[in-house]
C-alpha atoms as a PDB file:
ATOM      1  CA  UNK A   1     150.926  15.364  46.297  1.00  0.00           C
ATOM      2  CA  UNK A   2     150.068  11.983  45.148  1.00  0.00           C
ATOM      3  CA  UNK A   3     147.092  11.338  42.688  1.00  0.00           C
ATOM      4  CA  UNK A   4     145.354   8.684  43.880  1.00  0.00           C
ATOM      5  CA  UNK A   5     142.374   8.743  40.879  1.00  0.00           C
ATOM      6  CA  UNK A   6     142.513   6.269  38.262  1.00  0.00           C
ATOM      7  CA  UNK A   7     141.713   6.892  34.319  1.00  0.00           C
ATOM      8  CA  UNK A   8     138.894   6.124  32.899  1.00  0.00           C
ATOM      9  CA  UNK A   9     141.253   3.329  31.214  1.00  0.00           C
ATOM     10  CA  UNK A  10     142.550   2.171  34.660  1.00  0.00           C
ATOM     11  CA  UNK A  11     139.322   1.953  35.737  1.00  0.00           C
ATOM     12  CA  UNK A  12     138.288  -0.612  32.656  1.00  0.00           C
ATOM     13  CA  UNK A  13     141.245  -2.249  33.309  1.00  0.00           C
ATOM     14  CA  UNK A  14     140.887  -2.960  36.892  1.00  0.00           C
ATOM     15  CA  UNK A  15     136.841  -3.855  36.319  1.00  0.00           C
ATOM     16  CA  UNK A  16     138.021  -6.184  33.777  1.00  0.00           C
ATOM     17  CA  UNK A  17     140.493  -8.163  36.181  1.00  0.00           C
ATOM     18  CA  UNK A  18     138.057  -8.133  39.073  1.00  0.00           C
ATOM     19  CA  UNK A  19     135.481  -9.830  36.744  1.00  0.00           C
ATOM     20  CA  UNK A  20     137.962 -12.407  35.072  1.00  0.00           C
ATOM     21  CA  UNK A  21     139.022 -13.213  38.575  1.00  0.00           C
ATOM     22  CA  UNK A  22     135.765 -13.755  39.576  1.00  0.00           C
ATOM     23  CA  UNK A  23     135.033 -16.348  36.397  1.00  0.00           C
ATOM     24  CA  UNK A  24     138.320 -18.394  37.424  1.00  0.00           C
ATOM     25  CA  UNK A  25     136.990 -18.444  40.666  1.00  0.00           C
ATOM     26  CA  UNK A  26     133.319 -19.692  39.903  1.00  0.00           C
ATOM     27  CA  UNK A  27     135.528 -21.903  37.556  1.00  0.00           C
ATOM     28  CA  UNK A  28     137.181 -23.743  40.149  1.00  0.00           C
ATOM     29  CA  UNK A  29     140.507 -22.118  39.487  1.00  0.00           C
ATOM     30  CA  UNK A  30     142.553 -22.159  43.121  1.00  0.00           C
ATOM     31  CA  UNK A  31     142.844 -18.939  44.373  1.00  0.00           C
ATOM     32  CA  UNK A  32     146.630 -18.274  43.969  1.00  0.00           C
ATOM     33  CA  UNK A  33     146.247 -19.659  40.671  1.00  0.00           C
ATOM     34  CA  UNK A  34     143.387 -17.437  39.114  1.00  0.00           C
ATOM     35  CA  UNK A  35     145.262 -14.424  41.667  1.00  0.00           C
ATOM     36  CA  UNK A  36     148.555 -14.728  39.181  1.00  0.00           C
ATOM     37  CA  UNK A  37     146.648 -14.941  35.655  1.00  0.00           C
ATOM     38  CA  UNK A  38     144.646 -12.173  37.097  1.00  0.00           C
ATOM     39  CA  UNK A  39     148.134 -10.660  37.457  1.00  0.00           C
ATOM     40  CA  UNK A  40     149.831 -11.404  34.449  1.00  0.00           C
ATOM     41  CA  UNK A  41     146.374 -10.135  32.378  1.00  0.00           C
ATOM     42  CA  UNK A  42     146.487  -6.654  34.091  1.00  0.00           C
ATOM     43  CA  UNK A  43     150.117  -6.060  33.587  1.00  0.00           C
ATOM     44  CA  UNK A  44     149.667  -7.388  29.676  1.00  0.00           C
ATOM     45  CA  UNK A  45     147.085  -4.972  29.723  1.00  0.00           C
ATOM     46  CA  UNK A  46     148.361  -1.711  31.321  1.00  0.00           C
ATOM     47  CA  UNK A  47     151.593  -2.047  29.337  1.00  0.00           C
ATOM     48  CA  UNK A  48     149.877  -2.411  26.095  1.00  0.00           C
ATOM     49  CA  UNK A  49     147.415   0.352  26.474  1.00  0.00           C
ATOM     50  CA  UNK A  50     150.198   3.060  26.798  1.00  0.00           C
ATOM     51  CA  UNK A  51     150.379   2.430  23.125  1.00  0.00           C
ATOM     52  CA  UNK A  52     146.962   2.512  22.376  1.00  0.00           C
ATOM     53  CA  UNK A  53     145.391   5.308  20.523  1.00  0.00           C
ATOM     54  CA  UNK A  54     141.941   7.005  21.658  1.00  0.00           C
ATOM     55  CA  UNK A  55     139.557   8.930  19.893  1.00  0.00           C
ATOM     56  CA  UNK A  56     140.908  12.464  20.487  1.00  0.00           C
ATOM     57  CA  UNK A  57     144.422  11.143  19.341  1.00  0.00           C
ATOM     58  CA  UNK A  58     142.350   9.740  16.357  1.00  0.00           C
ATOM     59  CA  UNK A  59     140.636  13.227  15.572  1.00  0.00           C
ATOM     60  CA  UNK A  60     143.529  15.360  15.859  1.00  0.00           C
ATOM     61  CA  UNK A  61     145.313  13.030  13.727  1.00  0.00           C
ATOM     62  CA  UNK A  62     142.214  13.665  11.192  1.00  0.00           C
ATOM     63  CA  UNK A  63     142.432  17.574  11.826  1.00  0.00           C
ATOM     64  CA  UNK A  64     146.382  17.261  11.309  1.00  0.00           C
ATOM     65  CA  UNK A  65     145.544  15.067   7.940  1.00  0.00           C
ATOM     66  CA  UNK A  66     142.775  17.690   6.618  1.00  0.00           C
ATOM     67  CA  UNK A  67     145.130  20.714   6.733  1.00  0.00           C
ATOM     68  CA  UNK A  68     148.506  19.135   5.320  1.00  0.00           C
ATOM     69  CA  UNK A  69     145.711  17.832   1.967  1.00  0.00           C
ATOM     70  CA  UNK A  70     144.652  21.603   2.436  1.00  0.00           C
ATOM     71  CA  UNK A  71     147.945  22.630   1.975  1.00  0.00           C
ATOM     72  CA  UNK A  72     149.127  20.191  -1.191  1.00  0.00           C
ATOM     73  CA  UNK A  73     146.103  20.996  -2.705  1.00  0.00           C
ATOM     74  CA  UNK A  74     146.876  25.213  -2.821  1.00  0.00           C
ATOM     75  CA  UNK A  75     150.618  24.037  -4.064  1.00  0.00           C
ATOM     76  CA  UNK A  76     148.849  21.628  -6.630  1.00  0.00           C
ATOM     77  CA  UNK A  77     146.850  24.680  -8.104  1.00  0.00           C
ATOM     78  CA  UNK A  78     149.147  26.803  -7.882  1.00  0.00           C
ATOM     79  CA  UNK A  79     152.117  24.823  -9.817  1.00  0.00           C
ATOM     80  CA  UNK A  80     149.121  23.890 -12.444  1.00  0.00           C
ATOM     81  CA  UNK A  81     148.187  27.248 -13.043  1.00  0.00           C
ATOM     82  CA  UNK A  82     151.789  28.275 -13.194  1.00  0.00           C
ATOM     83  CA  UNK A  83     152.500  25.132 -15.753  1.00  0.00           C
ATOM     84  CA  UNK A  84     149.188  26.926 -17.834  1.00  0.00           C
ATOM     85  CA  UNK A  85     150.941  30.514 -18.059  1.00  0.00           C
ATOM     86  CA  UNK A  86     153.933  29.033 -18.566  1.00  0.00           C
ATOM     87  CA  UNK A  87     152.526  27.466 -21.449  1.00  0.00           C
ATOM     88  CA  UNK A  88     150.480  30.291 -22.920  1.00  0.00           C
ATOM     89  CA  UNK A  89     153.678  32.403 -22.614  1.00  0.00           C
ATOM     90  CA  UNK A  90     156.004  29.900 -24.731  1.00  0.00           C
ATOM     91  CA  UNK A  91     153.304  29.758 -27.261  1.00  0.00           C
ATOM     92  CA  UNK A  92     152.899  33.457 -27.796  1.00  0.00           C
ATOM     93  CA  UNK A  93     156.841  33.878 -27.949  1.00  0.00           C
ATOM     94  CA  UNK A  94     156.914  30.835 -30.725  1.00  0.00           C
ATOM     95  CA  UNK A  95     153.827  31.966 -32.748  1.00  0.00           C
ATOM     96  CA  UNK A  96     154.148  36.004 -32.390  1.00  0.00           C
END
Protein backbone atom coordinates (compact mmCIF):
# COMPACT_ATOMS: atom_id res chain seq x y z
CA UNK A 1 0.00 0.00 0.00
CA UNK A 2 1.33 3.31 -0.87
CA UNK A 3 1.56 6.19 1.77
CA UNK A 4 0.41 9.01 0.29
CA UNK A 5 0.83 11.49 3.69
CA UNK A 6 3.58 13.81 3.81
CA UNK A 7 5.84 14.69 7.08
CA UNK A 8 5.43 17.35 8.90
CA UNK A 9 8.92 18.31 7.15
CA UNK A 10 7.48 17.62 3.63
CA UNK A 11 4.80 19.58 4.41
CA UNK A 12 7.22 22.81 5.34
CA UNK A 13 9.00 22.03 2.49
CA UNK A 14 6.33 22.02 -0.03
CA UNK A 15 4.59 25.36 1.79
CA UNK A 16 7.87 26.90 1.44
CA UNK A 17 8.15 26.31 -2.48
CA UNK A 18 4.53 27.20 -3.10
CA UNK A 19 5.21 30.59 -1.37
CA UNK A 20 8.70 31.31 -3.07
CA UNK A 21 6.97 30.49 -6.29
CA UNK A 22 4.43 32.73 -5.65
CA UNK A 23 7.11 35.81 -4.82
CA UNK A 24 8.93 35.05 -8.31
CA UNK A 25 5.73 35.23 -9.74
CA UNK A 26 4.46 38.64 -8.19
CA UNK A 27 8.18 39.40 -9.11
CA UNK A 28 7.79 39.18 -12.67
CA UNK A 29 9.81 36.01 -12.91
CA UNK A 30 8.35 33.98 -16.25
CA UNK A 31 6.65 31.12 -15.27
CA UNK A 32 9.03 28.33 -16.47
CA UNK A 33 11.66 30.31 -15.02
CA UNK A 34 10.44 30.78 -11.30
CA UNK A 35 8.79 26.81 -12.05
CA UNK A 36 12.70 25.49 -12.27
CA UNK A 37 14.24 27.61 -9.22
CA UNK A 38 11.15 26.49 -7.50
CA UNK A 39 12.53 23.09 -8.54
CA UNK A 40 16.01 23.22 -7.91
CA UNK A 41 15.09 24.89 -4.14
CA UNK A 42 12.87 21.85 -3.21
CA UNK A 43 15.25 19.23 -4.32
CA UNK A 44 18.28 21.35 -2.41
CA UNK A 45 15.98 21.16 0.27
CA UNK A 46 14.60 17.58 0.58
CA UNK A 47 18.12 16.22 0.04
CA UNK A 48 19.60 18.26 2.73
CA UNK A 49 17.02 17.67 5.35
CA UNK A 50 17.66 13.83 5.39
CA UNK A 51 20.68 14.97 7.25
CA UNK A 52 19.16 17.22 9.46
CA UNK A 53 18.77 16.52 13.07
CA UNK A 54 15.35 17.18 15.06
CA UNK A 55 14.66 17.62 18.50
CA UNK A 56 14.00 14.00 19.57
CA UNK A 57 17.35 13.02 17.78
CA UNK A 58 18.73 16.01 19.85
CA UNK A 59 17.26 14.66 23.27
CA UNK A 60 18.16 11.18 22.94
CA UNK A 61 21.50 12.25 22.03
CA UNK A 62 21.33 14.27 25.54
CA UNK A 63 19.85 11.08 27.36
CA UNK A 64 22.70 8.94 25.56
CA UNK A 65 25.34 11.83 26.80
CA UNK A 66 23.89 11.90 30.56
CA UNK A 67 24.33 8.13 31.14
CA UNK A 68 27.87 7.49 29.43
CA UNK A 69 29.07 10.94 32.16
CA UNK A 70 26.97 8.69 34.63
CA UNK A 71 28.99 5.95 33.91
CA UNK A 72 32.77 7.70 33.89
CA UNK A 73 31.84 9.33 36.81
CA UNK A 74 31.15 5.72 39.02
CA UNK A 75 34.67 4.51 37.27
CA UNK A 76 36.22 7.97 38.33
CA UNK A 77 35.22 7.26 42.07
CA UNK A 78 35.81 4.18 42.06
CA UNK A 79 39.62 4.21 40.65
CA UNK A 80 40.04 7.35 43.23
CA UNK A 81 38.94 5.56 46.08
CA UNK A 82 40.91 2.56 45.01
CA UNK A 83 44.17 5.01 44.41
CA UNK A 84 43.19 6.20 48.43
CA UNK A 85 43.36 2.46 49.85
CA UNK A 86 45.97 1.80 47.82
CA UNK A 87 47.73 4.47 49.40
CA UNK A 88 46.76 3.96 53.03
CA UNK A 89 47.83 0.31 52.52
CA UNK A 90 51.54 1.17 51.23
CA UNK A 91 51.84 3.51 54.07
CA UNK A 92 50.91 1.12 56.82
CA UNK A 93 53.27 -1.64 55.23
CA UNK A 94 56.27 1.18 55.14
CA UNK A 95 55.58 2.71 58.61
CA UNK A 96 54.32 -0.58 60.64
Amino acid sequence: MINFEKTAQEKIVSDLTLTFFEALQAAGVPQDKAKQTVEALNQALNSSSKELATKTDLAKIEIKIEAVKNEMLKWYVGIALAQIFAVIYLVGRLTG
